[in-house]
PDB file of N, CA and C in Angstrom:
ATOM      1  N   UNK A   1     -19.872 -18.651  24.589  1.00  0.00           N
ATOM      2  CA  UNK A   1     -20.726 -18.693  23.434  1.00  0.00           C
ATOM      3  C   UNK A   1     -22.003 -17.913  23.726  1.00  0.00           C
ATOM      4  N   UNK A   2     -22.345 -17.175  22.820  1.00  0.00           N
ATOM      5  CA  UNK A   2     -23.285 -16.286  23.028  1.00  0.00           C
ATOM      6  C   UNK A   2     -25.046 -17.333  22.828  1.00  0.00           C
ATOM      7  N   UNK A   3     -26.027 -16.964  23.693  1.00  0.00           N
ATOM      8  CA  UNK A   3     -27.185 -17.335  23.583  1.00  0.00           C
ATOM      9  C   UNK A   3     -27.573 -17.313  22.319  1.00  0.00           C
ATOM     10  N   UNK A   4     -28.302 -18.655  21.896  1.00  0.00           N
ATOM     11  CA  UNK A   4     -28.973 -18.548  20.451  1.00  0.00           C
ATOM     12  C   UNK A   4     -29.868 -17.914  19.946  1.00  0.00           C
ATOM     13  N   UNK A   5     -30.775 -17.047  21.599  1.00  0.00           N
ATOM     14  CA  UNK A   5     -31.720 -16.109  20.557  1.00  0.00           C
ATOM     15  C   UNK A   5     -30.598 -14.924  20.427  1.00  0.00           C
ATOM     16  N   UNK A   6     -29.934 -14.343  21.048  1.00  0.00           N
ATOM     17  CA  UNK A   6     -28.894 -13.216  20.549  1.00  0.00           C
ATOM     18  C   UNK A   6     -28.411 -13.172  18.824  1.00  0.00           C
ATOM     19  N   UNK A   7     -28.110 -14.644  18.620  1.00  0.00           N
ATOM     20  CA  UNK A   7     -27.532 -15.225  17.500  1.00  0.00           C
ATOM     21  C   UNK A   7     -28.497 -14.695  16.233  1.00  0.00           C
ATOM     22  N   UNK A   8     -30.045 -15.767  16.746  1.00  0.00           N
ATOM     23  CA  UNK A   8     -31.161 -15.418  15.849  1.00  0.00           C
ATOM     24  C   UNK A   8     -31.630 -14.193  15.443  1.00  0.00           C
ATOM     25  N   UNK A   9     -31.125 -12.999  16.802  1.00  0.00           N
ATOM     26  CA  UNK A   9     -31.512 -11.825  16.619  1.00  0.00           C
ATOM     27  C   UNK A   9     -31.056 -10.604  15.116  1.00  0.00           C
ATOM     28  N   UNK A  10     -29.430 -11.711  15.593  1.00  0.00           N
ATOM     29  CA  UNK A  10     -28.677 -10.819  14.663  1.00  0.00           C
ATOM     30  C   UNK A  10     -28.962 -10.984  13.556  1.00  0.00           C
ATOM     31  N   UNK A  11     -29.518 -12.554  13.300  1.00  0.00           N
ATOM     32  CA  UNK A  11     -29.556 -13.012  11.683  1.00  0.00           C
ATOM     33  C   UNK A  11     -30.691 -12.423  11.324  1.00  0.00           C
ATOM     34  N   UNK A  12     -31.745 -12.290  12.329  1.00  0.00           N
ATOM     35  CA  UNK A  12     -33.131 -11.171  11.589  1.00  0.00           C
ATOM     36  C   UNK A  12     -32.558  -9.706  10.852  1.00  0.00           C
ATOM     37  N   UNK A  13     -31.847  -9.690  11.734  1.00  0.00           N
ATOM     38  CA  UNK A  13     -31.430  -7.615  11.782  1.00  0.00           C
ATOM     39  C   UNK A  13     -30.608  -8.014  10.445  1.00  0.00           C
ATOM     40  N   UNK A  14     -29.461  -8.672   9.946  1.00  0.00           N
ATOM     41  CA  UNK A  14     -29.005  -8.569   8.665  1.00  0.00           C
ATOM     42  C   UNK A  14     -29.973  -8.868   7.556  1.00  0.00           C
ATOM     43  N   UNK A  15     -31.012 -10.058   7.753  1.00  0.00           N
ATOM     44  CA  UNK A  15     -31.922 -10.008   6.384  1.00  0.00           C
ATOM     45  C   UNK A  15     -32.983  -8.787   6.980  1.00  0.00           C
ATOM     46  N   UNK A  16     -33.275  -8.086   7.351  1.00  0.00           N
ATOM     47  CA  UNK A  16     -34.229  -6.773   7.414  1.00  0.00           C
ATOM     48  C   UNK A  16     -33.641  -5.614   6.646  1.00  0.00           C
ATOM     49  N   UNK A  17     -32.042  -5.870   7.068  1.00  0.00           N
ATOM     50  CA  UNK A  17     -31.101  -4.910   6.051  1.00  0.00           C
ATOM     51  C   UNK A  17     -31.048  -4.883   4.706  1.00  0.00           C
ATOM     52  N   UNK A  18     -30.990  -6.595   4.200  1.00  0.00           N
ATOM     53  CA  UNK A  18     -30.937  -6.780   2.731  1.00  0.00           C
ATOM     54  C   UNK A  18     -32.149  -6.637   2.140  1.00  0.00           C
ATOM     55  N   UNK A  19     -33.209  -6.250   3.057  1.00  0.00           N
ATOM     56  CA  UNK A  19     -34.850  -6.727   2.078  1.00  0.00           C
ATOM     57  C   UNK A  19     -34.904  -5.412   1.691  1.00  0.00           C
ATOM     58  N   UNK A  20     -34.899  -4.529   2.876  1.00  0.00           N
ATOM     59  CA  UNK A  20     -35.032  -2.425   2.942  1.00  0.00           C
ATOM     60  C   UNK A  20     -33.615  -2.018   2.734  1.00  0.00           C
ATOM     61  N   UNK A  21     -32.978  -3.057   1.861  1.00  0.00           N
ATOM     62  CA  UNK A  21     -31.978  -1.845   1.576  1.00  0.00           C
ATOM     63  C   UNK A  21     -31.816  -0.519   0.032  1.00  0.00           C
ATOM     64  N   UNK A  22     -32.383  -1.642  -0.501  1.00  0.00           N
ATOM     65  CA  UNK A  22     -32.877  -0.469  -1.994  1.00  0.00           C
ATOM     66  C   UNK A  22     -33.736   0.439  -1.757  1.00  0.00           C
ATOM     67  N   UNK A  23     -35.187  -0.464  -1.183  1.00  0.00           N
ATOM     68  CA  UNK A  23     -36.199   1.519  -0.477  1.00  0.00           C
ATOM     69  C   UNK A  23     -35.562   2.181  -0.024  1.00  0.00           C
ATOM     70  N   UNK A  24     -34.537   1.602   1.138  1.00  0.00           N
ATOM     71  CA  UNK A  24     -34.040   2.652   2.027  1.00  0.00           C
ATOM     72  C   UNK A  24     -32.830   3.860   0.936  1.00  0.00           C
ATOM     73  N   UNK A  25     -32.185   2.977   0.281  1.00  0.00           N
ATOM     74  CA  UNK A  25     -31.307   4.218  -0.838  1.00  0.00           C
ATOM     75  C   UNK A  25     -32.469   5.085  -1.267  1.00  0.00           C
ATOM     76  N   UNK A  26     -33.133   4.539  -2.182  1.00  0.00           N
ATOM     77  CA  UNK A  26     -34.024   5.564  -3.154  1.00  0.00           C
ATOM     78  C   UNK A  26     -34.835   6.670  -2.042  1.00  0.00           C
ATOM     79  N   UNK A  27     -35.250   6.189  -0.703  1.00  0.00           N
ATOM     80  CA  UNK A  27     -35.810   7.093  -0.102  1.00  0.00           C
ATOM     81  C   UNK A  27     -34.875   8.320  -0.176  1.00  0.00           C
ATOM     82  N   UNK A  28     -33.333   7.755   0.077  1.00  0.00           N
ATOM     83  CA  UNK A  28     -32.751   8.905   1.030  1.00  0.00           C
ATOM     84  C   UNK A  28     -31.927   9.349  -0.040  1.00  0.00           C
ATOM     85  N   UNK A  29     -32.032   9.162  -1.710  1.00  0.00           N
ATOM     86  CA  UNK A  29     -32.280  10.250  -2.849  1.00  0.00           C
ATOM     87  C   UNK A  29     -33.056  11.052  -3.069  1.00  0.00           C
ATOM     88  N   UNK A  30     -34.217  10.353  -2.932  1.00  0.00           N
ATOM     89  CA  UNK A  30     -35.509  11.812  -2.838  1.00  0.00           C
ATOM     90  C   UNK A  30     -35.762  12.687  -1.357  1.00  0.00           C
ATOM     91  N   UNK A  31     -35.000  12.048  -0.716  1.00  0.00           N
ATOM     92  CA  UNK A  31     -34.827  13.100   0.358  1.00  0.00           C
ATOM     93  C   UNK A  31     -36.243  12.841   1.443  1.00  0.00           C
ATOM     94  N   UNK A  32     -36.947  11.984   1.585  1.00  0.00           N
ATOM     95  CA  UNK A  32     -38.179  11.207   1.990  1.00  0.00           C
ATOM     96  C   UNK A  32     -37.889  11.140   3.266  1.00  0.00           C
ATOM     97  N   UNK A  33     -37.870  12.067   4.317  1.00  0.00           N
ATOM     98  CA  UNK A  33     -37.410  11.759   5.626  1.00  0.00           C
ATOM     99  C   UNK A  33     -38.615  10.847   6.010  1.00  0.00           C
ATOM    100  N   UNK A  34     -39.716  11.071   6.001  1.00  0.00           N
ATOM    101  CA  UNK A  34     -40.901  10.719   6.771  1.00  0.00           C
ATOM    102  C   UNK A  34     -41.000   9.253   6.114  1.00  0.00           C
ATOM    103  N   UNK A  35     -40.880   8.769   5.039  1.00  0.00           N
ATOM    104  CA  UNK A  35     -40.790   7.956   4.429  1.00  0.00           C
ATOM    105  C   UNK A  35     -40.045   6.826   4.683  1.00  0.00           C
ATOM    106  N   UNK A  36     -38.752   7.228   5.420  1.00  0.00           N
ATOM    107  CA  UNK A  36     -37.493   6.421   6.425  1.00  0.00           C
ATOM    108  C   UNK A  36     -37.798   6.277   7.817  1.00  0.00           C
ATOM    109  N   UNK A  37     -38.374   7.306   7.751  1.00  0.00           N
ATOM    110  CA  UNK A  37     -39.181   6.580   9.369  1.00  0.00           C
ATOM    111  C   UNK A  37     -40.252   5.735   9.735  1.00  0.00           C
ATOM    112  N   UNK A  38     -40.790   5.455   8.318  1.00  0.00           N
ATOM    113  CA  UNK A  38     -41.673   4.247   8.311  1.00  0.00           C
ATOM    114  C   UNK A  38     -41.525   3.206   8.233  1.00  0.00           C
ATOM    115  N   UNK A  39     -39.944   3.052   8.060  1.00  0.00           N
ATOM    116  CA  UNK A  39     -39.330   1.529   7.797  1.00  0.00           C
ATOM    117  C   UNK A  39     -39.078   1.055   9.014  1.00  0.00           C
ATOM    118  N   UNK A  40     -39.035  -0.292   9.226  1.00  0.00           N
ATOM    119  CA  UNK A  40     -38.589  -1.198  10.508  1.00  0.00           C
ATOM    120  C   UNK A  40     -37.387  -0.252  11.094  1.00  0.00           C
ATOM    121  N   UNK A  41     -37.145  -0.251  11.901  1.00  0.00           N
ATOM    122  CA  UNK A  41     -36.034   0.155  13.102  1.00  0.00           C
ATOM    123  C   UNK A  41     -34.602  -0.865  12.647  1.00  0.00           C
ATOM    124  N   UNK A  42     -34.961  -2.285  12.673  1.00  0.00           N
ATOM    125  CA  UNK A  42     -33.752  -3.121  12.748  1.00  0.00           C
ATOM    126  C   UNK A  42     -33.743  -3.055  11.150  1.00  0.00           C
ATOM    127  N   UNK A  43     -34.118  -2.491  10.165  1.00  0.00           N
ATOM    128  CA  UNK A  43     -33.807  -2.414   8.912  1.00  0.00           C
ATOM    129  C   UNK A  43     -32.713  -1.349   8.654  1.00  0.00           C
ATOM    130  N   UNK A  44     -32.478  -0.996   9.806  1.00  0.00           N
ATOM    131  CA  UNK A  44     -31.124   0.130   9.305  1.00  0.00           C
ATOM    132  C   UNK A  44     -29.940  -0.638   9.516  1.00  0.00           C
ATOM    133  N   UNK A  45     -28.568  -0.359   8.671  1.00  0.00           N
ATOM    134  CA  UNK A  45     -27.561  -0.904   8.953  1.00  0.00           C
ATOM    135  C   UNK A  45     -26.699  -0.800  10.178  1.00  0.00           C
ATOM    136  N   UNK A  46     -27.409   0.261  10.748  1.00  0.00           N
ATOM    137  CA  UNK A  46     -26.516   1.100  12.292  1.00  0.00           C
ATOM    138  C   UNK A  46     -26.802  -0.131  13.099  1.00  0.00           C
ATOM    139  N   UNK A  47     -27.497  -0.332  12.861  1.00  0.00           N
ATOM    140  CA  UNK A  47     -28.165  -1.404  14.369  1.00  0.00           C
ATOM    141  C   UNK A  47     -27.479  -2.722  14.075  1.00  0.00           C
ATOM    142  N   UNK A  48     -26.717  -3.478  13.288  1.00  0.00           N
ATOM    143  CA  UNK A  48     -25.786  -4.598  13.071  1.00  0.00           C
ATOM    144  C   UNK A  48     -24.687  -4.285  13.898  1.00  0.00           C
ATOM    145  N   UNK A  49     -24.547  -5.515  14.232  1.00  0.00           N
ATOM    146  CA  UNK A  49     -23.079  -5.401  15.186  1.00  0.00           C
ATOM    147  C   UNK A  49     -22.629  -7.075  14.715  1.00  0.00           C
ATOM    148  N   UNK A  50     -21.094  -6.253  14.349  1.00  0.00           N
ATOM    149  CA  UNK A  50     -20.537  -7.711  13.976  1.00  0.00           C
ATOM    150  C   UNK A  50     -20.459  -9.116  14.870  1.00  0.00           C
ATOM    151  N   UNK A  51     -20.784 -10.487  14.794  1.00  0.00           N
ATOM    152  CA  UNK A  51     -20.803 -10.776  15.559  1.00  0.00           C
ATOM    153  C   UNK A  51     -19.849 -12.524  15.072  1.00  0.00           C
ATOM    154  N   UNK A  52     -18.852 -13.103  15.752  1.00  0.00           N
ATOM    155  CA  UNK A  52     -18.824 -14.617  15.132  1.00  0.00           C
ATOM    156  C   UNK A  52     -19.737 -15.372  14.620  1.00  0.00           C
ATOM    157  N   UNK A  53     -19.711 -15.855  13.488  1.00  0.00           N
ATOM    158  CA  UNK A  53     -20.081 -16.707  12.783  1.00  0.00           C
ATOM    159  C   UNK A  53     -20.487 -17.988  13.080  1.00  0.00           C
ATOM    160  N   UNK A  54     -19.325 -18.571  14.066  1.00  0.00           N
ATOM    161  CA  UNK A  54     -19.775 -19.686  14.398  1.00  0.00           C
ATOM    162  C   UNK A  54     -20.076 -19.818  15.940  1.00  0.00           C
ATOM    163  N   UNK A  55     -19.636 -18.528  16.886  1.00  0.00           N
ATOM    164  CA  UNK A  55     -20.161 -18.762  18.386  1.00  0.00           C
ATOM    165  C   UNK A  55     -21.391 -17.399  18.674  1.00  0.00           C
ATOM    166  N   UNK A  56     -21.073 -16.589  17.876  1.00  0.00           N
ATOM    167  CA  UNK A  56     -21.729 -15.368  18.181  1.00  0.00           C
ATOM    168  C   UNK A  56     -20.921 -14.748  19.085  1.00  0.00           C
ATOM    169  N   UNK A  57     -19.973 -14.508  19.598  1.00  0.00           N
ATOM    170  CA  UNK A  57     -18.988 -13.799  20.258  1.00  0.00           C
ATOM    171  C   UNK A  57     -19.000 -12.610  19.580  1.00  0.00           C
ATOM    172  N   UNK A  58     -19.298 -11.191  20.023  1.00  0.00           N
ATOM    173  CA  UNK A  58     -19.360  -9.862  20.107  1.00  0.00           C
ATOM    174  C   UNK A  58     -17.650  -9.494  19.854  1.00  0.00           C
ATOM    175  N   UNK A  59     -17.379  -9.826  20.870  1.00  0.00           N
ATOM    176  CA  UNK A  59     -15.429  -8.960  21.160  1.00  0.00           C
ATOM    177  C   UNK A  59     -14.790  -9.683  20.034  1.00  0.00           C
ATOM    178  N   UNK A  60     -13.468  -8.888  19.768  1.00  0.00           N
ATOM    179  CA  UNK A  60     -12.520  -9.733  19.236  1.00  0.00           C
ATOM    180  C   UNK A  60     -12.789 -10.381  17.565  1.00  0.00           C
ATOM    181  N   UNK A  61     -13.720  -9.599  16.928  1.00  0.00           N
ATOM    182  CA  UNK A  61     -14.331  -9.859  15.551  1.00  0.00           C
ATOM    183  C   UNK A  61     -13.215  -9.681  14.779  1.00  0.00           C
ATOM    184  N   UNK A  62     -12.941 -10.257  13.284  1.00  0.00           N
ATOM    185  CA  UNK A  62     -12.150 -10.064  12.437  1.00  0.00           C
ATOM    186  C   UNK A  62     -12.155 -10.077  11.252  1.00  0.00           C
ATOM    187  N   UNK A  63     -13.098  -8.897  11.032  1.00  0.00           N
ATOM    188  CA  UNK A  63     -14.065  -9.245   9.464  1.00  0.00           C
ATOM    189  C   UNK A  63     -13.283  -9.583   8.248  1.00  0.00           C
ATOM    190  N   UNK A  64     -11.899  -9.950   8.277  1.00  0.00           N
ATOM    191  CA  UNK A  64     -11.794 -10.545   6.662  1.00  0.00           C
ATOM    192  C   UNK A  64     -11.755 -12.244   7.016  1.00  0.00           C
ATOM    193  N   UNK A  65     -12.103 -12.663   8.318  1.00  0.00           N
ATOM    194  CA  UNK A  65     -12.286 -14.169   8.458  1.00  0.00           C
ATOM    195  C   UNK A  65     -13.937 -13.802   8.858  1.00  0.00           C
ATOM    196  N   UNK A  66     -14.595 -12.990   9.343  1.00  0.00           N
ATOM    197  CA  UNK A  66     -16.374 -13.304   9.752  1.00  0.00           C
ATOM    198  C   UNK A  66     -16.090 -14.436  10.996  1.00  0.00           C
ATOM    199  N   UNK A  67     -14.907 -14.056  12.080  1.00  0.00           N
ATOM    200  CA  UNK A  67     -14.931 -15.078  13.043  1.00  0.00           C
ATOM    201  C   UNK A  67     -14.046 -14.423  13.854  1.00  0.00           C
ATOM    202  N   UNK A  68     -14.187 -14.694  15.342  1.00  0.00           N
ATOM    203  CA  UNK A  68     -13.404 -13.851  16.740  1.00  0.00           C
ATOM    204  C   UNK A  68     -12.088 -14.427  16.640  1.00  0.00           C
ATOM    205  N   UNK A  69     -11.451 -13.818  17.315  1.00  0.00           N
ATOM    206  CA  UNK A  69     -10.036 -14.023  17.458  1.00  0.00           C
ATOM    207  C   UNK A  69      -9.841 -15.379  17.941  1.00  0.00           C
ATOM    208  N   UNK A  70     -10.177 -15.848  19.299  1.00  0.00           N
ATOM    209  CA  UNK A  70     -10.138 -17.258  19.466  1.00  0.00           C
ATOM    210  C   UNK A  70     -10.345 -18.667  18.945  1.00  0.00           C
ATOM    211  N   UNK A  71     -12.023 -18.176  18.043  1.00  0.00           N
ATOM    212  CA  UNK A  71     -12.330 -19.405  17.449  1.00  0.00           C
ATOM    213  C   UNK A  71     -10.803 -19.370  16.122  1.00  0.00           C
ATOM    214  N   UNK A  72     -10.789 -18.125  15.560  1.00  0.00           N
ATOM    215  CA  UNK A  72      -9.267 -18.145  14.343  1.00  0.00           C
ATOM    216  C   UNK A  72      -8.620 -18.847  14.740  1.00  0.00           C
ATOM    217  N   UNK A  73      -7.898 -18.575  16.212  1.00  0.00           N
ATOM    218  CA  UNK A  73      -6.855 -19.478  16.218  1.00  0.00           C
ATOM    219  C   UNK A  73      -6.865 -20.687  16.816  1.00  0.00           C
ATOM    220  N   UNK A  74      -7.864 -21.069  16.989  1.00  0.00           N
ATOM    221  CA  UNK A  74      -8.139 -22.760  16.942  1.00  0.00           C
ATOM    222  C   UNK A  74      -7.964 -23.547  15.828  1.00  0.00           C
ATOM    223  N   UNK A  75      -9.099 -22.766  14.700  1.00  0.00           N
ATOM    224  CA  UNK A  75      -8.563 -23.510  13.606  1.00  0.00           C
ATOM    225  C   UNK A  75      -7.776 -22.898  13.007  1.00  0.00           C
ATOM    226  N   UNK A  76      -7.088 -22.466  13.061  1.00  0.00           N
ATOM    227  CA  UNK A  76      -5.708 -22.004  12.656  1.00  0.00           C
ATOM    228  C   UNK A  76      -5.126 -22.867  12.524  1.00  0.00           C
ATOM    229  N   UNK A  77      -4.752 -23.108  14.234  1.00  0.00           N
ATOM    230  CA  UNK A  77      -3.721 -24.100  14.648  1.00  0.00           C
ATOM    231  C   UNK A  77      -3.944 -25.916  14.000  1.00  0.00           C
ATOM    232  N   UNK A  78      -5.733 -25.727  13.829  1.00  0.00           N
ATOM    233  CA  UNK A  78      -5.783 -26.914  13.698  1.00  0.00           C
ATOM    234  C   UNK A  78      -5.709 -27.310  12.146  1.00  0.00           C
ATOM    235  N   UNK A  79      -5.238 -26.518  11.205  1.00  0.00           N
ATOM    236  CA  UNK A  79      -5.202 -26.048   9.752  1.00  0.00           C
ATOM    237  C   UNK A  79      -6.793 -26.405   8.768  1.00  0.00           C
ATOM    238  N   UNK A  80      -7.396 -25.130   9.489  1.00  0.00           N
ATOM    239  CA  UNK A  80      -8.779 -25.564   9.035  1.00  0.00           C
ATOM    240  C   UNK A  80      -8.847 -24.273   8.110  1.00  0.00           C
ATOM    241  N   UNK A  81      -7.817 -23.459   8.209  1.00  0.00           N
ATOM    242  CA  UNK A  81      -7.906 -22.198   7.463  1.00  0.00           C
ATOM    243  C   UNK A  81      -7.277 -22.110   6.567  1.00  0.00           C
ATOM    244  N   UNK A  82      -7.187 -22.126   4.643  1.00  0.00           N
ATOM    245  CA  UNK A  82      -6.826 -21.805   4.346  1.00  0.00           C
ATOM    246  C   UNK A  82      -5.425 -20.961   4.133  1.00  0.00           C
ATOM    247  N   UNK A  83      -4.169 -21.168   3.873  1.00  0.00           N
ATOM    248  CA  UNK A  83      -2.976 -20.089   3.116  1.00  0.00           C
ATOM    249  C   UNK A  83      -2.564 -19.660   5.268  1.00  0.00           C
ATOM    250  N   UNK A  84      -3.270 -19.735   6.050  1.00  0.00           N
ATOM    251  CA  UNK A  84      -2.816 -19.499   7.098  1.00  0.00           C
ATOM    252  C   UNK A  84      -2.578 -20.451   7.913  1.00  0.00           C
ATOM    253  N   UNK A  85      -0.968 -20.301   8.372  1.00  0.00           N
ATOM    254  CA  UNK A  85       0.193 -20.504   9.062  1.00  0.00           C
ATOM    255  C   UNK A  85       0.099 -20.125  10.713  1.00  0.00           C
ATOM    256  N   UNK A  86       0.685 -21.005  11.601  1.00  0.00           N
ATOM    257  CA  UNK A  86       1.251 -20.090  12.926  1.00  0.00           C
ATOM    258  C   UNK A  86       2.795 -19.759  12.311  1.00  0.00           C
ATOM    259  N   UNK A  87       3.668 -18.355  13.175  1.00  0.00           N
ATOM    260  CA  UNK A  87       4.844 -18.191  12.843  1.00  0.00           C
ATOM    261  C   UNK A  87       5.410 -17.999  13.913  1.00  0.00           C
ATOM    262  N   UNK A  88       6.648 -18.500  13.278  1.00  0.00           N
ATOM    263  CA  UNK A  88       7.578 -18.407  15.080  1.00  0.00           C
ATOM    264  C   UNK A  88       8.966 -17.554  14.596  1.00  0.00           C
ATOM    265  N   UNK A  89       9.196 -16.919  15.454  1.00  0.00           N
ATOM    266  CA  UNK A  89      10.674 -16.511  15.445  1.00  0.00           C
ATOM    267  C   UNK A  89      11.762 -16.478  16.422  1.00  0.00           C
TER     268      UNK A  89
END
């Protein structure tokens, strides 16, 4: 499980994204380079890195669950997920 300021870090860097994300379009219509470089650093979307939801685990992300491969198949198995099954053949 990843450290909770790592965690906290990330959750700053996504709301910095959603606050500068309209300046940041309209800047980079009018073509405002200098103008984009005045914005926060962690307000760009480059700098997000997907991360679990519920451990903060980096590797192994699976963005149509927003959760790593391991924690999935815990509750998977433990039918905490929705329409998903284990399958055997």
């Amino acid at each position: 499980m990843a450290k909770e300021s790592i965690k906290a870090r990330e959750r700053k860097r996504e709301k910095l994204v959603a606050r500068y994300a309209a300046k940041r379009e309209a800047l980079k219509k009018a073509e405002d380079w200098k103008g984009l470089d005045a914005l926060p650093k962690n307000s760009s979307p480059v700098r997000l890195h997907n991360r679990c939801k519920l451990t903060g685990r980096p590797k192994g992300y699976m963005r149509r669950f927003g959760i790593n491969r391991v924690t999935f198949r815990e509750m998977a198995s433990n039918g905490l997920i929705p329409g998903v099954t284990k399958s055997s053949w």
